[in-house]
PDB file of N, CA and C in Angstrom:
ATOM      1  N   UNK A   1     118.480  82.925  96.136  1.00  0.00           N
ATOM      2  CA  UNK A   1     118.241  83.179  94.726  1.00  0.00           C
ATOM      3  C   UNK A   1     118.071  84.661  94.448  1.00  0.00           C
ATOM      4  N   UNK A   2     118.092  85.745  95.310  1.00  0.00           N
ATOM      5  CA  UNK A   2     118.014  86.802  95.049  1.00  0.00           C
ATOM      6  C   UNK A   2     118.906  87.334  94.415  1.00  0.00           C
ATOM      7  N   UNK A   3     120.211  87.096  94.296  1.00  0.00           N
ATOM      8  CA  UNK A   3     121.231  88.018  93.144  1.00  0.00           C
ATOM      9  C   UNK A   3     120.648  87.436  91.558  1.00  0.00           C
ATOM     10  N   UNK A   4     119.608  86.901  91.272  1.00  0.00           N
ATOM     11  CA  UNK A   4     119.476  85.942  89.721  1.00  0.00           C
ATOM     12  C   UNK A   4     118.207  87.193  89.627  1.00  0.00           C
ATOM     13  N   UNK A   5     117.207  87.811  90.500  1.00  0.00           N
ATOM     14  CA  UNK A   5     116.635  88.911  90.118  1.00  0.00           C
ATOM     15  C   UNK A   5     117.257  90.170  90.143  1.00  0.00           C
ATOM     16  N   UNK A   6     118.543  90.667  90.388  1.00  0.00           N
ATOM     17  CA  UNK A   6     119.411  91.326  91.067  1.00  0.00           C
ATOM     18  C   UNK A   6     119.292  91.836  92.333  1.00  0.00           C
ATOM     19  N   UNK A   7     118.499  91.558  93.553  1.00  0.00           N
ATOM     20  CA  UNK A   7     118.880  91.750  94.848  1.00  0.00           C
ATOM     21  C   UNK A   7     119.457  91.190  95.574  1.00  0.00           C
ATOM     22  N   UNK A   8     119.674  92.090  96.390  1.00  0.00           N
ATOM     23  CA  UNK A   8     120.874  91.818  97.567  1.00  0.00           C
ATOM     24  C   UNK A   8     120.668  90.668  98.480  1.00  0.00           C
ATOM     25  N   UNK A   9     119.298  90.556  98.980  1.00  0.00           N
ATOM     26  CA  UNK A   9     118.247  89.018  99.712  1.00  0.00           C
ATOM     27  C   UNK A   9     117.215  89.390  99.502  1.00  0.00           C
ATOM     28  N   UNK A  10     116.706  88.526  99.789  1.00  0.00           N
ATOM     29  CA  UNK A  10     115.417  88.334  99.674  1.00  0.00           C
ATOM     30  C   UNK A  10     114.752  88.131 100.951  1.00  0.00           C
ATOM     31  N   UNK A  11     113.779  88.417 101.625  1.00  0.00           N
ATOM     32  CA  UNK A  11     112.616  88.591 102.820  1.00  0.00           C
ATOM     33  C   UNK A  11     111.596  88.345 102.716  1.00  0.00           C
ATOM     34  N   UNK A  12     111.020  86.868 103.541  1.00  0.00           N
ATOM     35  CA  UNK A  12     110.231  86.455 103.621  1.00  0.00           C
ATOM     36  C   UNK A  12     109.722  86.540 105.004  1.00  0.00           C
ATOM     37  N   UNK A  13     108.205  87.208 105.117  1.00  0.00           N
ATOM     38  CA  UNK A  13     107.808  87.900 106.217  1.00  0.00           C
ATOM     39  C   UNK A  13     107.647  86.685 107.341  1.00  0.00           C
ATOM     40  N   UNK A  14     107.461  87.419 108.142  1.00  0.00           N
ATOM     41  CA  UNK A  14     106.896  86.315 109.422  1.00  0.00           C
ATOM     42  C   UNK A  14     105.712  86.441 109.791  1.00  0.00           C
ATOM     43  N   UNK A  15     105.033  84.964 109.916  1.00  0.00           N
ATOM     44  CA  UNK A  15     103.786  84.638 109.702  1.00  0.00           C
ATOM     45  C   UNK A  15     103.139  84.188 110.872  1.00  0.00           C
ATOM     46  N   UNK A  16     101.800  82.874 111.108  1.00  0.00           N
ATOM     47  CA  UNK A  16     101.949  82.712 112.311  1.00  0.00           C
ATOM     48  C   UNK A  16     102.186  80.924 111.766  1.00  0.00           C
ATOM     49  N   UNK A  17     102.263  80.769 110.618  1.00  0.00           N
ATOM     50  CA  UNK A  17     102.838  79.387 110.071  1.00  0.00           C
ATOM     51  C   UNK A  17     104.557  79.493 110.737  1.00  0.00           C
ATOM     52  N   UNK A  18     104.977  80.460 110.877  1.00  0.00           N
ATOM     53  CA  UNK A  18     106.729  80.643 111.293  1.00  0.00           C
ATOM     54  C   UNK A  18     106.382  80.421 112.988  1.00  0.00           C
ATOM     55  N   UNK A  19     105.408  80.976 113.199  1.00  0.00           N
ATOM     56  CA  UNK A  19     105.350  80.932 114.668  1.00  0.00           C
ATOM     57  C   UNK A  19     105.353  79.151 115.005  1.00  0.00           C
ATOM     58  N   UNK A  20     104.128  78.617 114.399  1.00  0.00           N
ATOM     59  CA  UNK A  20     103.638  76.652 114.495  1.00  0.00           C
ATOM     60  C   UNK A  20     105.143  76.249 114.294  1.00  0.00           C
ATOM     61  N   UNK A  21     105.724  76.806 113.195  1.00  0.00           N
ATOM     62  CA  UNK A  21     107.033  75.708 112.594  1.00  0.00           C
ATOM     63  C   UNK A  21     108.045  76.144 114.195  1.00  0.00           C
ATOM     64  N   UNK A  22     108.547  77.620 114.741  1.00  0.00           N
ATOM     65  CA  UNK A  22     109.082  76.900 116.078  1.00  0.00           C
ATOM     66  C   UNK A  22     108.254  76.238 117.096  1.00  0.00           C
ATOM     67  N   UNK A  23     107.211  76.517 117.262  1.00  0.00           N
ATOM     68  CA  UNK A  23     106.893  75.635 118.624  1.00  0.00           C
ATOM     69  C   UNK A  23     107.104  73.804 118.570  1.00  0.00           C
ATOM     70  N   UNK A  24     106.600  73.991 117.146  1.00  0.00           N
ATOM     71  CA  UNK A  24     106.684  72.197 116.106  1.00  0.00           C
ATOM     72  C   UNK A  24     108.364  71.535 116.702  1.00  0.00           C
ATOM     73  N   UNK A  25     108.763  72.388 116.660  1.00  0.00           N
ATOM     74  CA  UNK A  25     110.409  72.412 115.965  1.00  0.00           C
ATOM     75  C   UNK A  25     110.756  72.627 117.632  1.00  0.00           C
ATOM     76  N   UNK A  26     110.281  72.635 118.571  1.00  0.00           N
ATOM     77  CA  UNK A  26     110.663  72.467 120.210  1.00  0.00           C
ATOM     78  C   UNK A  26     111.699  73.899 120.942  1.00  0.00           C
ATOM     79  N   UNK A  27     111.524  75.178 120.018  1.00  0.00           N
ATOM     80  CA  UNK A  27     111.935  76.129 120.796  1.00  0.00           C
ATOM     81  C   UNK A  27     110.968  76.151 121.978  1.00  0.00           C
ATOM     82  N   UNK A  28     111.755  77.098 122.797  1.00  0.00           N
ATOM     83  CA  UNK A  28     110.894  76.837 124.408  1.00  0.00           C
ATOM     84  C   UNK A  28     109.806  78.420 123.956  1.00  0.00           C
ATOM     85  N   UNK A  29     108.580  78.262 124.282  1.00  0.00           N
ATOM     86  CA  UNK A  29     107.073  79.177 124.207  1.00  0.00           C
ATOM     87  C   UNK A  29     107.624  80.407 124.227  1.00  0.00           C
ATOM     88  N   UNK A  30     108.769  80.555 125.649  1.00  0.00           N
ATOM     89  CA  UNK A  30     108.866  81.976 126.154  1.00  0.00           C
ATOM     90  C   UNK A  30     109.529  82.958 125.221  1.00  0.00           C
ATOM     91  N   UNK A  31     110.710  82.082 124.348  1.00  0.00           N
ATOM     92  CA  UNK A  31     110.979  82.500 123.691  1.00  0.00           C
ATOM     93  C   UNK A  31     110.384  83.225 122.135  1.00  0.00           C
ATOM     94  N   UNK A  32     109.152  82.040 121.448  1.00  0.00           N
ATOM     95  CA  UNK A  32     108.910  82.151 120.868  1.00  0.00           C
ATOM     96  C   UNK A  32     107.698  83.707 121.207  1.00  0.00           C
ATOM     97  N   UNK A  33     107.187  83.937 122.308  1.00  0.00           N
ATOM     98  CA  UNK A  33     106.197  85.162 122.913  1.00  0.00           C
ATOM     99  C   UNK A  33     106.998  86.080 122.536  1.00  0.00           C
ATOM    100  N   UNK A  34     108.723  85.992 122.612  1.00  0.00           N
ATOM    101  CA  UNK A  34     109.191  87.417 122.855  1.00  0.00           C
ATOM    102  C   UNK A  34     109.463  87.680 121.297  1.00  0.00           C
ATOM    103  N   UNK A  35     109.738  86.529 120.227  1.00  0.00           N
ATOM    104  CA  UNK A  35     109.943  86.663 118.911  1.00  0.00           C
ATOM    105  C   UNK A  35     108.552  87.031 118.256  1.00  0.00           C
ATOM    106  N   UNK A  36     106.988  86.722 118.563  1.00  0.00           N
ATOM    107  CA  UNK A  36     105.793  87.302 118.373  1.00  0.00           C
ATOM    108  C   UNK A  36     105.404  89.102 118.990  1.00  0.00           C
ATOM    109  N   UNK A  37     105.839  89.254 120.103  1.00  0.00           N
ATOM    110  CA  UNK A  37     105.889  90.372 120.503  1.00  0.00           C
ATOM    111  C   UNK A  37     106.545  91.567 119.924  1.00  0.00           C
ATOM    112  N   UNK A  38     107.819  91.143 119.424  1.00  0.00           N
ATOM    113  CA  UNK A  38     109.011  91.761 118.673  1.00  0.00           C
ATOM    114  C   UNK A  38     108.716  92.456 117.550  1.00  0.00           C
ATOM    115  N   UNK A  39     108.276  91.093 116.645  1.00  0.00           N
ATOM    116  CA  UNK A  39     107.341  91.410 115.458  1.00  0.00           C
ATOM    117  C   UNK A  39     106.576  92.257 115.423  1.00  0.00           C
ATOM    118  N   UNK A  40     105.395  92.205 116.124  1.00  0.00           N
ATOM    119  CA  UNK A  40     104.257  93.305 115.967  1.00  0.00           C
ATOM    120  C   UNK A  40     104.091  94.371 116.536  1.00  0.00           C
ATOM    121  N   UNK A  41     105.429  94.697 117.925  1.00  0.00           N
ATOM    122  CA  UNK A  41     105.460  95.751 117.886  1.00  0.00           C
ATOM    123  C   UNK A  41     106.335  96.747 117.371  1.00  0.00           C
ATOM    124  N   UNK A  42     106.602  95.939 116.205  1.00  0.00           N
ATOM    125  CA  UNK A  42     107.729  96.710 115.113  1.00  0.00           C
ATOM    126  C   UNK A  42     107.074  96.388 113.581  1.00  0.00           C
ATOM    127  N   UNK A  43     105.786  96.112 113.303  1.00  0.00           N
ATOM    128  CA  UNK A  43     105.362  95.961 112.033  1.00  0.00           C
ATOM    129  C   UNK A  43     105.784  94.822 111.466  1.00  0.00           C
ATOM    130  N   UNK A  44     106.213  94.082 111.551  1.00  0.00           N
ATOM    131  CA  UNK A  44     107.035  92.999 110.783  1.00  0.00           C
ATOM    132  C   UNK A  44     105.879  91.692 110.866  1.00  0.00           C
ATOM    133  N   UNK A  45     105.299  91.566 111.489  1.00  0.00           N
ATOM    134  CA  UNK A  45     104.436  90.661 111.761  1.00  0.00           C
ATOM    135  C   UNK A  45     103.519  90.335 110.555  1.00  0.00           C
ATOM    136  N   UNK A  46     102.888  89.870 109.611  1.00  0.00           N
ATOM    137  CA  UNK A  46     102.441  89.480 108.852  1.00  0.00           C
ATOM    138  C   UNK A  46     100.903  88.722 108.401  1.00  0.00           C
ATOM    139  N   UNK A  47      99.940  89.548 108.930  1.00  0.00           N
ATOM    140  CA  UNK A  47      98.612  88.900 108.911  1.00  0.00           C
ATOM    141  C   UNK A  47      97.451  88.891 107.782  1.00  0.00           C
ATOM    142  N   UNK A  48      98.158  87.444 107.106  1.00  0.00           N
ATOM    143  CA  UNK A  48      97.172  87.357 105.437  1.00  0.00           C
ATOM    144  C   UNK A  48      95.958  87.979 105.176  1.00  0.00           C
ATOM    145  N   UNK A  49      95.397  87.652 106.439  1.00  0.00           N
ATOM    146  CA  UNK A  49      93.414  87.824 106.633  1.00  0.00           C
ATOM    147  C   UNK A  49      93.543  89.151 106.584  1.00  0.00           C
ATOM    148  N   UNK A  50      94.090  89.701 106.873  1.00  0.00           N
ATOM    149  CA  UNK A  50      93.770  91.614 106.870  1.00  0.00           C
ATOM    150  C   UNK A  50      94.545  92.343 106.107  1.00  0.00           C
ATOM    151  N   UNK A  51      94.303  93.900 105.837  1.00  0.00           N
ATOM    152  CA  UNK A  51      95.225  94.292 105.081  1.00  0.00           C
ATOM    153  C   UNK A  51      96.181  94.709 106.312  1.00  0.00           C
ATOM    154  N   UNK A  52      97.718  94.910 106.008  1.00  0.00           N
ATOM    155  CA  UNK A  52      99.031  95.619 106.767  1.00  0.00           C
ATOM    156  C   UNK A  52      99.378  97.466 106.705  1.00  0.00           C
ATOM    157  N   UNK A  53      99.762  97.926 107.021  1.00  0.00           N
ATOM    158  CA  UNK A  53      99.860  99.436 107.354  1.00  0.00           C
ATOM    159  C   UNK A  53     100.589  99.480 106.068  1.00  0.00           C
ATOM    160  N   UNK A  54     101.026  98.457 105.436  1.00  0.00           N
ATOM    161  CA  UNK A  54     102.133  98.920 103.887  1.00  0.00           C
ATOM    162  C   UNK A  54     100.670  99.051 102.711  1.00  0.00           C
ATOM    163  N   UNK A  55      99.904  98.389 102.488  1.00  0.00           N
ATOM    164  CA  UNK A  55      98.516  98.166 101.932  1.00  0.00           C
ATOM    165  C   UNK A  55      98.788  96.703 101.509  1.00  0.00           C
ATOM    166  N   UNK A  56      99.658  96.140 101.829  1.00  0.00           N
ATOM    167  CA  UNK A  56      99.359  94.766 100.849  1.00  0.00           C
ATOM    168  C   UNK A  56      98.473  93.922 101.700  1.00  0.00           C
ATOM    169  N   UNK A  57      97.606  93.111 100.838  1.00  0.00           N
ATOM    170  CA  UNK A  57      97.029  92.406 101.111  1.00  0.00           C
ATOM    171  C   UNK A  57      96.812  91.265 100.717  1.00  0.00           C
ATOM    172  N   UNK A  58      96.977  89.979 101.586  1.00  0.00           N
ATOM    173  CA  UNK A  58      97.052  88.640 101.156  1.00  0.00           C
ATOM    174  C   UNK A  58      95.488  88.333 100.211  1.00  0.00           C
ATOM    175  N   UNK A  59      96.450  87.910  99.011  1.00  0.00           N
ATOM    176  CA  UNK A  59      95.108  87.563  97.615  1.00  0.00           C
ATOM    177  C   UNK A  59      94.889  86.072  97.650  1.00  0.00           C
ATOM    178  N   UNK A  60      95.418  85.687  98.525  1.00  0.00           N
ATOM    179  CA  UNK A  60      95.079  83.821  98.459  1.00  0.00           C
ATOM    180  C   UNK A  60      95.919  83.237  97.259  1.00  0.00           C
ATOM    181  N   UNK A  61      96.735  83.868  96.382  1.00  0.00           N
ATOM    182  CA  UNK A  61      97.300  83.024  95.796  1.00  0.00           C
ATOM    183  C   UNK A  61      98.644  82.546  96.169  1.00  0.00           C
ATOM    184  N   UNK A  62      98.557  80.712  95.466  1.00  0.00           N
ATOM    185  CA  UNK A  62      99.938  80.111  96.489  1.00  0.00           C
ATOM    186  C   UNK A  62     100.558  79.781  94.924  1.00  0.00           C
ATOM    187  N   UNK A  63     101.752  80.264  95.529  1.00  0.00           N
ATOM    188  CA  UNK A  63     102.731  79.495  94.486  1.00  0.00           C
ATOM    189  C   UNK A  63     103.655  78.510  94.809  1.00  0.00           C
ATOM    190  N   UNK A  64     103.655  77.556  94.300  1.00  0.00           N
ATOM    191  CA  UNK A  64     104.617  76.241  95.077  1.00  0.00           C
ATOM    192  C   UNK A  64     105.753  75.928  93.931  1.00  0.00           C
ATOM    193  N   UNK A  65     106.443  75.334  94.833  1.00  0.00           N
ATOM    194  CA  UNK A  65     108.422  75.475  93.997  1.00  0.00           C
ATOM    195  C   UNK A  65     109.089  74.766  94.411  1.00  0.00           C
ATOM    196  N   UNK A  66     109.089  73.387  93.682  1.00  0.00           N
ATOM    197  CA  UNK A  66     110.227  72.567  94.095  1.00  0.00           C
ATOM    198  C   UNK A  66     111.646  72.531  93.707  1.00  0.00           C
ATOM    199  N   UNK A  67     111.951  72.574  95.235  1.00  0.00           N
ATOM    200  CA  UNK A  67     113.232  73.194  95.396  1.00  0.00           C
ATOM    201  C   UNK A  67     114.210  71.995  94.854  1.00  0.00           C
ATOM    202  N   UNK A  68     114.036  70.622  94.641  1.00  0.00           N
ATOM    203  CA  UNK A  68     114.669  70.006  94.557  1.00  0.00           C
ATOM    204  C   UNK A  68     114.952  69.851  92.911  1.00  0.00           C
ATOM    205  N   UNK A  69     113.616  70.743  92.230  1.00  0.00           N
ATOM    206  CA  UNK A  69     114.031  70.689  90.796  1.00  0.00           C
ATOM    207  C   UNK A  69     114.525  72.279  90.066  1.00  0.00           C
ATOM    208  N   UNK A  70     115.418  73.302  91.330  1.00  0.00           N
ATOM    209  CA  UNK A  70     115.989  74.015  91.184  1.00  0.00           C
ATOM    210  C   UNK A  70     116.828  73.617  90.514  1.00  0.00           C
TER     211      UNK A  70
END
């Protein structure tokens, strides 16, 4: 849906809910260590509870969107 705000994509960070959904989802651990490792030692990693080196900081608000009444 990003060209309807005019961008190019859209990026949704990685969390440690992304981390549960592969292990859930039966990628093998080792892999998933080196996709956690990757992340944070490149900033990309995403931790609500604290603030990030960009300043944002997770405000607790959720917005929910059913996709099926896109």
């Amino acid at each position: 849906m990003a060209p309807e705000y005019g961008a190019y994509m859209g990026y949704f960070p990685v969390d440690g809910q992304t981390l549960d959904y592969l292990n859930r989802t039966g990628r093998k651990k080792e892999n998933i260590d080196i996709i956690e490792k990757y992340l944070k030692e490149n900033e990309m990693f995403r931790n609500y509870s604290q603030s990030n080196n960009d300043g944002v900081k997770w405000t607790g608000d959720v917005m929910e969107l059913d996709l099926g009444s896109v």
